[in-house]
PDB file of N, CA and C in Angstrom:
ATOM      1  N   UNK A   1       0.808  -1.193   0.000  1.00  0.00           N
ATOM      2  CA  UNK A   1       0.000   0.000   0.000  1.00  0.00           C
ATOM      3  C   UNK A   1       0.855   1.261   0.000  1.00  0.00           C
ATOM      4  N   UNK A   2       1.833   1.277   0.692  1.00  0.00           N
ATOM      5  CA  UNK A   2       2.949   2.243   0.916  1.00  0.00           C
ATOM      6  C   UNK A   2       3.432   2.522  -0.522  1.00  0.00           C
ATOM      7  N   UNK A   3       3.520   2.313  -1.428  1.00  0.00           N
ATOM      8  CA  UNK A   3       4.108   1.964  -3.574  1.00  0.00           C
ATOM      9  C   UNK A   3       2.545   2.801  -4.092  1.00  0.00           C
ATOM     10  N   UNK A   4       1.510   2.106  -3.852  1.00  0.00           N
ATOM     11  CA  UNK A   4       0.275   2.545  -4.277  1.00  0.00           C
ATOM     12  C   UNK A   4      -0.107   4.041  -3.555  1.00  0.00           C
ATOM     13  N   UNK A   5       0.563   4.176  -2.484  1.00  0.00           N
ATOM     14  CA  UNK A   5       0.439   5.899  -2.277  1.00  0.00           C
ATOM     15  C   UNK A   5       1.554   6.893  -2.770  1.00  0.00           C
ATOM     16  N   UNK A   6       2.531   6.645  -3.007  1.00  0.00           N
ATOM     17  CA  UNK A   6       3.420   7.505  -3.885  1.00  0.00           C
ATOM     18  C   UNK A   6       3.329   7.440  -5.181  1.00  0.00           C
ATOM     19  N   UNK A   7       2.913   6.498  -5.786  1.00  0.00           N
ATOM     20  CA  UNK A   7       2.502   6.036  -7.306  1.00  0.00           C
ATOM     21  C   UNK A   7       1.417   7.324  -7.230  1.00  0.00           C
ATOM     22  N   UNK A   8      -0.243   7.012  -6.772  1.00  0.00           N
ATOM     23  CA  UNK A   8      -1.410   7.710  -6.855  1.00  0.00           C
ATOM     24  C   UNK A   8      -0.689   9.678  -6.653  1.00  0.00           C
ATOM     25  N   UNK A   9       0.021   9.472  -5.490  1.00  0.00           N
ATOM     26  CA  UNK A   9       0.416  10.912  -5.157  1.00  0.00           C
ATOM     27  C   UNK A   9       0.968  11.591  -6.500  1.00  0.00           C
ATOM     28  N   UNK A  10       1.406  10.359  -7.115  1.00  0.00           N
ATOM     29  CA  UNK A  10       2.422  10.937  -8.474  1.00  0.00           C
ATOM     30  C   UNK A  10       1.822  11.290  -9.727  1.00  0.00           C
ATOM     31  N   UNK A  11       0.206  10.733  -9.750  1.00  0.00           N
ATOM     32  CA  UNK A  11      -0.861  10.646 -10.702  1.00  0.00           C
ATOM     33  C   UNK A  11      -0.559   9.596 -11.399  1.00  0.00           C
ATOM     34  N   UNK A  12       0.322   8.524 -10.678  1.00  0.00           N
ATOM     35  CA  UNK A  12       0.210   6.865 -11.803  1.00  0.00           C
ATOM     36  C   UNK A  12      -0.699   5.962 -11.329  1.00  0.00           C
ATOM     37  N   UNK A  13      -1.199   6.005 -11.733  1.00  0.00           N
ATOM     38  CA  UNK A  13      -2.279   4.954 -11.061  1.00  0.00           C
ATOM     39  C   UNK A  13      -2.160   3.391 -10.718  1.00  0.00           C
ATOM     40  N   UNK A  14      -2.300   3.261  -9.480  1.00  0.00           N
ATOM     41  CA  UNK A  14      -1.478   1.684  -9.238  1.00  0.00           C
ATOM     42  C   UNK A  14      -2.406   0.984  -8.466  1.00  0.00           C
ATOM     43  N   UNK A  15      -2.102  -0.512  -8.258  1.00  0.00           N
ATOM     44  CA  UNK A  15      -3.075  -1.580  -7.510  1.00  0.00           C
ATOM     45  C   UNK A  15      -1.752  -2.147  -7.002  1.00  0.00           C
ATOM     46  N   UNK A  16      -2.160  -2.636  -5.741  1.00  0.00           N
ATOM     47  CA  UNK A  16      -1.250  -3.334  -4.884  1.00  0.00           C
ATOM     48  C   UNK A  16      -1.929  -4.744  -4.796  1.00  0.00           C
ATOM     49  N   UNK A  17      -1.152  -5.959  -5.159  1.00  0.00           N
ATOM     50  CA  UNK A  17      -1.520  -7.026  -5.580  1.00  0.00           C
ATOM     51  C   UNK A  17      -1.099  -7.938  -4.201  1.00  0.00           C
ATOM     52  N   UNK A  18      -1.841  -8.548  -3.441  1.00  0.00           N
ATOM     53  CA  UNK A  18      -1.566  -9.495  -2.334  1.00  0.00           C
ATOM     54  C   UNK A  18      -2.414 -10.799  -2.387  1.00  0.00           C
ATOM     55  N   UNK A  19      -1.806 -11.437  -1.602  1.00  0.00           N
ATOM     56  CA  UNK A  19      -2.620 -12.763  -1.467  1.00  0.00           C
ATOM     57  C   UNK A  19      -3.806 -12.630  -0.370  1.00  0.00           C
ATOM     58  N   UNK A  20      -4.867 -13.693  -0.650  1.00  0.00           N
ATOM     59  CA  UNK A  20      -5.489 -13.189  -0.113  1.00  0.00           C
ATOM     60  C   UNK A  20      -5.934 -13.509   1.770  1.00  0.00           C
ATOM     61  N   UNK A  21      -4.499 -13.879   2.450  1.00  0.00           N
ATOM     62  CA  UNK A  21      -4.253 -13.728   3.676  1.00  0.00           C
ATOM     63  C   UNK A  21      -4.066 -12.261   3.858  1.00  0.00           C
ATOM     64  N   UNK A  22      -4.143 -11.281   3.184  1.00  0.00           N
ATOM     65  CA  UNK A  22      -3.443  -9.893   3.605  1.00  0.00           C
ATOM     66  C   UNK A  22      -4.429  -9.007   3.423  1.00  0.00           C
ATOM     67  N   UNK A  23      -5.958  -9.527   3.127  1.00  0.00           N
ATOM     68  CA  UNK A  23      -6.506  -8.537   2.847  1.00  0.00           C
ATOM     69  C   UNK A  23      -6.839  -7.713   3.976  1.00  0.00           C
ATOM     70  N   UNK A  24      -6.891  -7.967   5.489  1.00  0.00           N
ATOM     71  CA  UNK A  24      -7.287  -7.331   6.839  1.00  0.00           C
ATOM     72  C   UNK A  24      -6.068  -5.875   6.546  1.00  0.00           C
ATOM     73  N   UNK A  25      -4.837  -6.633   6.187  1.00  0.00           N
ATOM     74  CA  UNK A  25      -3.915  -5.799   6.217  1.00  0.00           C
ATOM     75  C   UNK A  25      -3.456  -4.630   5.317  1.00  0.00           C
ATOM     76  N   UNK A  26      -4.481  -5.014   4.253  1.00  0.00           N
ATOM     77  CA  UNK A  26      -4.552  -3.796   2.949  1.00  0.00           C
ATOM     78  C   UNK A  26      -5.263  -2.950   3.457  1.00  0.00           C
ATOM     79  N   UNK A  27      -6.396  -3.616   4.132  1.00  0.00           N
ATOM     80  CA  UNK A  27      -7.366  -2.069   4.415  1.00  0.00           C
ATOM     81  C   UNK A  27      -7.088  -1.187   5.448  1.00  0.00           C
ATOM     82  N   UNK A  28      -6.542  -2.390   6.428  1.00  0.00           N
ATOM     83  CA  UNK A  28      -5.534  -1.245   7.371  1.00  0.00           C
ATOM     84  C   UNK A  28      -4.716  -0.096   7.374  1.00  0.00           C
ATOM     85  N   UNK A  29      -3.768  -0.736   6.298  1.00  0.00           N
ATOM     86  CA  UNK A  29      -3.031   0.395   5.832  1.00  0.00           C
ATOM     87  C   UNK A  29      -3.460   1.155   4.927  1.00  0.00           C
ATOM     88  N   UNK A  30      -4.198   0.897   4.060  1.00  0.00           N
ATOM     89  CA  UNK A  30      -5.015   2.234   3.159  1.00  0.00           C
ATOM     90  C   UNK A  30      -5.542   3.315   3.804  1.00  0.00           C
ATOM     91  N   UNK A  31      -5.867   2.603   5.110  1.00  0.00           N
ATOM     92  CA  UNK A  31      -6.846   3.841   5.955  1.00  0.00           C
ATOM     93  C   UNK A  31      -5.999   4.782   7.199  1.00  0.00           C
ATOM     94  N   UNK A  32      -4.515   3.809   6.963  1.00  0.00           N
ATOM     95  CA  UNK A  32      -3.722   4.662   8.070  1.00  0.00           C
ATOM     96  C   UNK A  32      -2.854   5.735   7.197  1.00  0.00           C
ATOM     97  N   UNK A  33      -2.998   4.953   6.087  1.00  0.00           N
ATOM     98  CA  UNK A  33      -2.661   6.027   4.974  1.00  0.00           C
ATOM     99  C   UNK A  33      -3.412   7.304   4.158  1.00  0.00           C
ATOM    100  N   UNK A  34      -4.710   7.101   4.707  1.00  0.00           N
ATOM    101  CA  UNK A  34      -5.832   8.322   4.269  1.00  0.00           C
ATOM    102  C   UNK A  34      -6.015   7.936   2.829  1.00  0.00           C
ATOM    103  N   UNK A  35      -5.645   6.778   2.120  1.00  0.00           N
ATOM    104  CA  UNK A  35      -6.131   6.478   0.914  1.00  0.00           C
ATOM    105  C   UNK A  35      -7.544   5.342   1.569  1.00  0.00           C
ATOM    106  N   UNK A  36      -8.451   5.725   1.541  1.00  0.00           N
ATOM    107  CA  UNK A  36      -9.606   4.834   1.911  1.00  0.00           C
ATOM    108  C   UNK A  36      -9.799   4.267   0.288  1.00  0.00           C
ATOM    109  N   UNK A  37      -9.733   4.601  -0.596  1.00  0.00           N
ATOM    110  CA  UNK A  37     -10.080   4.686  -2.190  1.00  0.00           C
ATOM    111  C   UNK A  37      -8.700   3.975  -3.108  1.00  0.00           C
ATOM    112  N   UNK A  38      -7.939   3.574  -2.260  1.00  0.00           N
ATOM    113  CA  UNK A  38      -6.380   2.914  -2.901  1.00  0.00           C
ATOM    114  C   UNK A  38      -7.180   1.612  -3.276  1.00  0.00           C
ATOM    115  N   UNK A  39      -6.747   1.305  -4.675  1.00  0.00           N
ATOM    116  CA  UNK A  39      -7.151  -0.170  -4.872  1.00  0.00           C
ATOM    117  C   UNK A  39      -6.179  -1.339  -4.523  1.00  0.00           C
ATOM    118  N   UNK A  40      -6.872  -2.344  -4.783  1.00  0.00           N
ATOM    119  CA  UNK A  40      -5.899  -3.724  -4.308  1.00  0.00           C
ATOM    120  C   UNK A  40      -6.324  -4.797  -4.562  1.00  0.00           C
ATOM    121  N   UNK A  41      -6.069  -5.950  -4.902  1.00  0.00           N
ATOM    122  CA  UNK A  41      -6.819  -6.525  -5.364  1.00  0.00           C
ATOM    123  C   UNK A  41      -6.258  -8.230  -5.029  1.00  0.00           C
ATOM    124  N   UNK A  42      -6.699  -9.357  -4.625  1.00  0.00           N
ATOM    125  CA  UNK A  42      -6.523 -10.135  -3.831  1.00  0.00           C
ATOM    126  C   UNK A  42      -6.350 -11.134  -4.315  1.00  0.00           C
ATOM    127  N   UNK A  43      -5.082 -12.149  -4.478  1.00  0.00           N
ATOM    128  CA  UNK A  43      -5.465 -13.538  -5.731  1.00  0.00           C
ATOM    129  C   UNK A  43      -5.358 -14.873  -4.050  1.00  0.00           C
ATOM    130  N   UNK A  44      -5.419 -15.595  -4.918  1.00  0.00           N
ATOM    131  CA  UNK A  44      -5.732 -16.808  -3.998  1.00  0.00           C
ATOM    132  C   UNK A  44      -4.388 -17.360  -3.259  1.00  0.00           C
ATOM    133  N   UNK A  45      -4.337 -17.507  -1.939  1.00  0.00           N
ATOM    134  CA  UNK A  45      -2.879 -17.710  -0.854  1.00  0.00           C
ATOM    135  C   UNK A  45      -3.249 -19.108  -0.772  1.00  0.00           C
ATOM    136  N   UNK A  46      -2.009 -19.965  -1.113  1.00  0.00           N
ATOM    137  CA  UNK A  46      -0.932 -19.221  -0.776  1.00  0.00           C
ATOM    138  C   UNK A  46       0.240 -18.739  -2.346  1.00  0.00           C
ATOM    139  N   UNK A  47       1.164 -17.723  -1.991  1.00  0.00           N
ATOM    140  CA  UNK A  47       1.803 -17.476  -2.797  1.00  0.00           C
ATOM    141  C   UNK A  47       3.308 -18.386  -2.837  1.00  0.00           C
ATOM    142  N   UNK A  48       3.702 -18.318  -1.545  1.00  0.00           N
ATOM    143  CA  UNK A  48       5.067 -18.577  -1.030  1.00  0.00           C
ATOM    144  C   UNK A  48       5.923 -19.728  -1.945  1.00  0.00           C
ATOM    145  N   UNK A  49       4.773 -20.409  -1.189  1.00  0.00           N
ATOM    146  CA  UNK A  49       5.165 -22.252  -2.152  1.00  0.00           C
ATOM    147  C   UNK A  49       4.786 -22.381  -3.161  1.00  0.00           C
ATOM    148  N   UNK A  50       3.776 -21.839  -3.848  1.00  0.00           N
ATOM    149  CA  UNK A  50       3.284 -22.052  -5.515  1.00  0.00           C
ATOM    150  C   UNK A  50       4.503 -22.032  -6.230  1.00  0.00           C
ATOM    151  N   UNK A  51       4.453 -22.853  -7.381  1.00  0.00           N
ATOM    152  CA  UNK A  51       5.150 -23.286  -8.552  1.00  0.00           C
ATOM    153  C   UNK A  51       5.325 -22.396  -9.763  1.00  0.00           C
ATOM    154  N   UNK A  52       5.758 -22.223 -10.449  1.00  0.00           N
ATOM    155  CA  UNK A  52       6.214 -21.441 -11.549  1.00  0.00           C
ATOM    156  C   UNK A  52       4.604 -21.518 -12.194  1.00  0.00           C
ATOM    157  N   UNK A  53       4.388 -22.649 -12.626  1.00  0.00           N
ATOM    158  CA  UNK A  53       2.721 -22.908 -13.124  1.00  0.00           C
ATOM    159  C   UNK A  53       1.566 -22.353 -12.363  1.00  0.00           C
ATOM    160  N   UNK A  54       1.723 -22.418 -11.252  1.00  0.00           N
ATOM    161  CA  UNK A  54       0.656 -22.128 -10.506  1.00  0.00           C
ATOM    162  C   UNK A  54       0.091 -20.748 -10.317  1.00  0.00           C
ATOM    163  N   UNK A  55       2.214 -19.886 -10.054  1.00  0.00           N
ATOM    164  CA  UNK A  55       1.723 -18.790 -10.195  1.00  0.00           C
ATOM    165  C   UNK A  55       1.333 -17.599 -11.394  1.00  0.00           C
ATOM    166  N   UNK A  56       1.668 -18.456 -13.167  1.00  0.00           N
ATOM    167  CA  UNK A  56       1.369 -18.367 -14.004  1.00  0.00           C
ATOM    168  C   UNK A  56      -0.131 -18.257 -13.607  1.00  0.00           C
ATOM    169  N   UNK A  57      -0.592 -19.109 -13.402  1.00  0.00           N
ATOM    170  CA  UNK A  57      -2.181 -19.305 -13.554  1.00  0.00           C
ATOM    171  C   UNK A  57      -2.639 -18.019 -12.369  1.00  0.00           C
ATOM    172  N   UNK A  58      -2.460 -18.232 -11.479  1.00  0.00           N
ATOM    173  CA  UNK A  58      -2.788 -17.063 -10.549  1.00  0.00           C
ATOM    174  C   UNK A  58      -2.827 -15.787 -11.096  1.00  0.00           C
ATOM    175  N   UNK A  59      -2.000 -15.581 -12.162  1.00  0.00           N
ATOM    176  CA  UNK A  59      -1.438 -13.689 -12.713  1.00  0.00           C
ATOM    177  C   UNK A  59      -2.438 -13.778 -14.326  1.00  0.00           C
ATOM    178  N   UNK A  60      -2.528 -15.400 -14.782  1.00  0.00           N
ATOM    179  CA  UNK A  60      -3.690 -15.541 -15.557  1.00  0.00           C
ATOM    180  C   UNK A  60      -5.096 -15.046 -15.384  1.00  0.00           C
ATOM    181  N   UNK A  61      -5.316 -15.460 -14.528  1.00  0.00           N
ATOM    182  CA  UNK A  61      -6.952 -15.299 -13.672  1.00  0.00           C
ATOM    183  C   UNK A  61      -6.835 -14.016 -13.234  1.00  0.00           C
ATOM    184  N   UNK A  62      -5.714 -12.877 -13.139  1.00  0.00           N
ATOM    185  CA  UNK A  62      -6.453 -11.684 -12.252  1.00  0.00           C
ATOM    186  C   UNK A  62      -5.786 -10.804 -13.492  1.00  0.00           C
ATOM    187  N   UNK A  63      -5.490 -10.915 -14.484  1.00  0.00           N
ATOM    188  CA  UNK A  63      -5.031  -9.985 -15.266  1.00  0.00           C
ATOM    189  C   UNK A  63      -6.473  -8.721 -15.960  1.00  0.00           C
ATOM    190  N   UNK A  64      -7.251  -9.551 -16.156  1.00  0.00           N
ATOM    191  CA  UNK A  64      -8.559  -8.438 -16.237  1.00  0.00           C
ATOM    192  C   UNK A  64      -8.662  -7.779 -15.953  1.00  0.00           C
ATOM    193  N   UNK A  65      -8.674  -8.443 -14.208  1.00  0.00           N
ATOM    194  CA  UNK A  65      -9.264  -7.441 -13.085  1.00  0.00           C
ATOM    195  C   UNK A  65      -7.939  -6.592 -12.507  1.00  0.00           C
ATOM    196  N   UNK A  66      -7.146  -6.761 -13.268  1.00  0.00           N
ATOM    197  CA  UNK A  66      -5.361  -6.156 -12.973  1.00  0.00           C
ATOM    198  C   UNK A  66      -5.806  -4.860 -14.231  1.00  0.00           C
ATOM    199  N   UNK A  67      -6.245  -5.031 -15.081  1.00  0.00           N
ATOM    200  CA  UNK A  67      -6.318  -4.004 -16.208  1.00  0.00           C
ATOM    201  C   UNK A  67      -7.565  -3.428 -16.021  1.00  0.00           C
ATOM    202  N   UNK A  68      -9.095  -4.010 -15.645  1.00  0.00           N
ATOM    203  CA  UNK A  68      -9.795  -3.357 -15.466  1.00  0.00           C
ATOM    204  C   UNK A  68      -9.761  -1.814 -13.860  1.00  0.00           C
ATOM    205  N   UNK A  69      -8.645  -2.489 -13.118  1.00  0.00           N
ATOM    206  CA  UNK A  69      -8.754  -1.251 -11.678  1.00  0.00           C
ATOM    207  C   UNK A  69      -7.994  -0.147 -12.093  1.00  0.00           C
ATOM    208  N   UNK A  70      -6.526  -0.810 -13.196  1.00  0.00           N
ATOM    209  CA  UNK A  70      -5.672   0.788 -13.261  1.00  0.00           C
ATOM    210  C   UNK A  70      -6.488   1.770 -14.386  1.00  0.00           C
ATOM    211  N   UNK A  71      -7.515   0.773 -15.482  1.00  0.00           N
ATOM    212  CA  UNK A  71      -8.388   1.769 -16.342  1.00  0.00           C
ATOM    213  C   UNK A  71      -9.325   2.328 -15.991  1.00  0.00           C
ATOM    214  N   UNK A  72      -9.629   1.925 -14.758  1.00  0.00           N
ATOM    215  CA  UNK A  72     -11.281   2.676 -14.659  1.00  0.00           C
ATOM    216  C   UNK A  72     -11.031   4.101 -13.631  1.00  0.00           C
ATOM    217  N   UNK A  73     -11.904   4.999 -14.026  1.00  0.00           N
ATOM    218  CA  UNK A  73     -11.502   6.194 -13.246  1.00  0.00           C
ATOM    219  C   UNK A  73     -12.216   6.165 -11.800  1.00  0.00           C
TER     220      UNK A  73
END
């Protein structure tokens, strides 16, 4: 979230990509950060141990929704 507020501050528009054990912790920090409105967007945990394939498929499945958050105003 800390990348996604100097990015936004900068007018680049960014999504902070986590697994989705971290989502308590995205919104936390969005809101200690006064970005209540920072996007982020959550793929399936775990990341750590996934396989070259797996995490292919993981960046497969959220690429949409990876292109639909930085296009939409």
């Amino acid at each position: 979230m800390h990348d996604n507020f100097w990015f936004e501050t900068q007018g680049i528009p960014a999504l902070a990509i986590a697994s989705s054990e971290f989502g308590q912790a995205a919104i936390a920090q969005r809101t200690a950060l006064g970005m209540n409105d920072a996007r982020y967007l959550l793929v399936p945990h775990p990341i750590q141990d996934a396989t070259d394939a797996e995490m292919r498929a993981k960046a497969h499945h959220a690429l949409e929704q990876i292109i639909k958050a930085l296009t939409e105003n």
